[in-house]
Protein backbone atom coordinates (compact mmCIF):
# COMPACT_ATOMS: atom_id res chain seq x y z
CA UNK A 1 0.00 0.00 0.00
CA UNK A 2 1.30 3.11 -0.84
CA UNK A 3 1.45 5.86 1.55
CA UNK A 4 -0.42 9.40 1.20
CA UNK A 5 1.63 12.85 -0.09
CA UNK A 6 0.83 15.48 2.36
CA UNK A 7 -0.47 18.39 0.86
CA UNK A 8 2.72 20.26 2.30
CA UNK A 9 5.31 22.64 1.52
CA UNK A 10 8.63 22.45 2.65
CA UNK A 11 10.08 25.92 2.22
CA UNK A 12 10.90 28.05 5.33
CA UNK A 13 7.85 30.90 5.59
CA UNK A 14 10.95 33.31 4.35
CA UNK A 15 11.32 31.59 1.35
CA UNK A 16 7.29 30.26 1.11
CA UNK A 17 6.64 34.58 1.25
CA UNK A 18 9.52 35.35 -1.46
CA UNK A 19 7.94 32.38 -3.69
CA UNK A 20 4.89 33.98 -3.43
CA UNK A 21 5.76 37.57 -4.49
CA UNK A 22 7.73 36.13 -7.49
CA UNK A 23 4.52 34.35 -8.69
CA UNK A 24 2.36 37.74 -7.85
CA UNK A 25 4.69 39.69 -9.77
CA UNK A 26 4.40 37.12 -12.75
CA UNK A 27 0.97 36.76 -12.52
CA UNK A 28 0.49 40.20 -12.89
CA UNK A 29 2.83 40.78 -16.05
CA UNK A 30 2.16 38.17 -17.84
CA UNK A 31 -0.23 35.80 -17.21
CA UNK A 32 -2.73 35.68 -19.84
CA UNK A 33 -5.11 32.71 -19.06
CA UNK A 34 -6.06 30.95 -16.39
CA UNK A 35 -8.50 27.33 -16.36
CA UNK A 36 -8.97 25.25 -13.41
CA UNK A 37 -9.09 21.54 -14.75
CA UNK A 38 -10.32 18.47 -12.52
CA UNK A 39 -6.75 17.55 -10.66
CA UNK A 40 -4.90 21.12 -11.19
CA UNK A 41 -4.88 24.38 -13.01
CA UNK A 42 -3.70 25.46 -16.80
CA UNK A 43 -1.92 29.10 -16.54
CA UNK A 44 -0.82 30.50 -19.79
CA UNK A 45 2.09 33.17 -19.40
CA UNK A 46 3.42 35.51 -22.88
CA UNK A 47 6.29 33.50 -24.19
CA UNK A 48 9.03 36.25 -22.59
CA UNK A 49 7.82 34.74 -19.11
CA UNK A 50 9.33 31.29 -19.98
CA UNK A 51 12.48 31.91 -18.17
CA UNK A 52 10.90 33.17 -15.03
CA UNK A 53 7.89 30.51 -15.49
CA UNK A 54 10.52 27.79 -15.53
CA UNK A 55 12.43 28.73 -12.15
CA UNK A 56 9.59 29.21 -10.45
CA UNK A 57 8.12 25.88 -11.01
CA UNK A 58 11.72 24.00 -10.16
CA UNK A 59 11.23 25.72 -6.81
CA UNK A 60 7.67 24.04 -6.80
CA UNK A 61 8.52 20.71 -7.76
CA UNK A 62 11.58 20.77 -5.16
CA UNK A 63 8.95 21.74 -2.24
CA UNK A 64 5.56 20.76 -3.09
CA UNK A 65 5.75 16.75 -3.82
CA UNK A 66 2.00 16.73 -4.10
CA UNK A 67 1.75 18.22 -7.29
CA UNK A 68 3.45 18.03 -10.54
CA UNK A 69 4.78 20.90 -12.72
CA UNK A 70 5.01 20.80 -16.39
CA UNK A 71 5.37 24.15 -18.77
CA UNK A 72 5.15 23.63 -23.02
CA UNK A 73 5.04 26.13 -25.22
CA UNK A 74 2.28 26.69 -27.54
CA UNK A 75 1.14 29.19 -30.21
CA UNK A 76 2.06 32.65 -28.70
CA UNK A 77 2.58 31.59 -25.06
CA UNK A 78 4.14 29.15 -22.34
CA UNK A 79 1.49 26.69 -20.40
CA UNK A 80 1.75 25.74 -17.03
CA UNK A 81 0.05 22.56 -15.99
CA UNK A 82 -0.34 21.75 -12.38
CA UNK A 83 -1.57 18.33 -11.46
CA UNK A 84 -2.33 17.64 -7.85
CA UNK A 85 -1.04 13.44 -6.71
CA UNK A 86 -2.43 13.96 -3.85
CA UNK A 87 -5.99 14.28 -2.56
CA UNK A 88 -7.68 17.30 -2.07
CA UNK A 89 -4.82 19.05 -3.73
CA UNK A 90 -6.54 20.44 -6.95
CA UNK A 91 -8.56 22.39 -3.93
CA UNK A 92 -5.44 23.62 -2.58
CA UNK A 93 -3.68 25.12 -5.98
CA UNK A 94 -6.54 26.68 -7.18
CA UNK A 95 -7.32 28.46 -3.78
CA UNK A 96 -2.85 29.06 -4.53
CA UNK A 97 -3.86 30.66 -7.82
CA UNK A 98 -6.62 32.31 -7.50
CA UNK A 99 -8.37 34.11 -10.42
CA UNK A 100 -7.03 37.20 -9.24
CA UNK A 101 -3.29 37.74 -8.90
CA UNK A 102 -2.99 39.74 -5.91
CA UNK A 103 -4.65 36.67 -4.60
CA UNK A 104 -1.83 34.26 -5.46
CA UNK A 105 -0.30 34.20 -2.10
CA UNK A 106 -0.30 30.80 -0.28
């Protein structure tokens, strides 16, 4: 039997608050769409964000083992999918991203 990911993330509440403004301040440049899907979330980002996109979601991966971070491009942008492994974890990353950005705090 396999055992249950806590919905948990490991980074100090320094670096959990830091996360957090780097996603606000992304958010708010460049995200351009934003669909909550059965086990995660689908942000599109303009293609410039890419770089930014991509070191935020290491950071994820490294700290949040519930959920699973994958960014493509596609025509004219850079997708982030976010799949929750855990349960109850699609909950908790779209309450993380909320619609609005200056709601994208933890």
């Amino acid at each position: 039997m396999t055992e249950p990911v806590p919905i948990a993330c490991t980074l100090t509440p320094a670096d959990l608050a830091g996360q957090a403004r780097r996603w606000q301040r992304l958010m708010k440049r460049a995200l351009t769409g934003r669909a909550e899907t059965p086990d995660g979330l689908r942000l599109s980002f303009r293609p410039e964000a890419q770089d930014e996109l991509r070191a935020l979601a290491a950071v994820e991966a490294g700290c949040c083992a519930w959920a699973t971070w994958t960014i493509e491009p596609a025509a004219g942008a850079v997708v982030l999918d976010v799949r929750a492994v855990a349960e109850g974890g699609a909950t908790a990353l779209h309450l993380m991203f909320g619609a609005d950005p200056a709601h994208a705090d933890r």
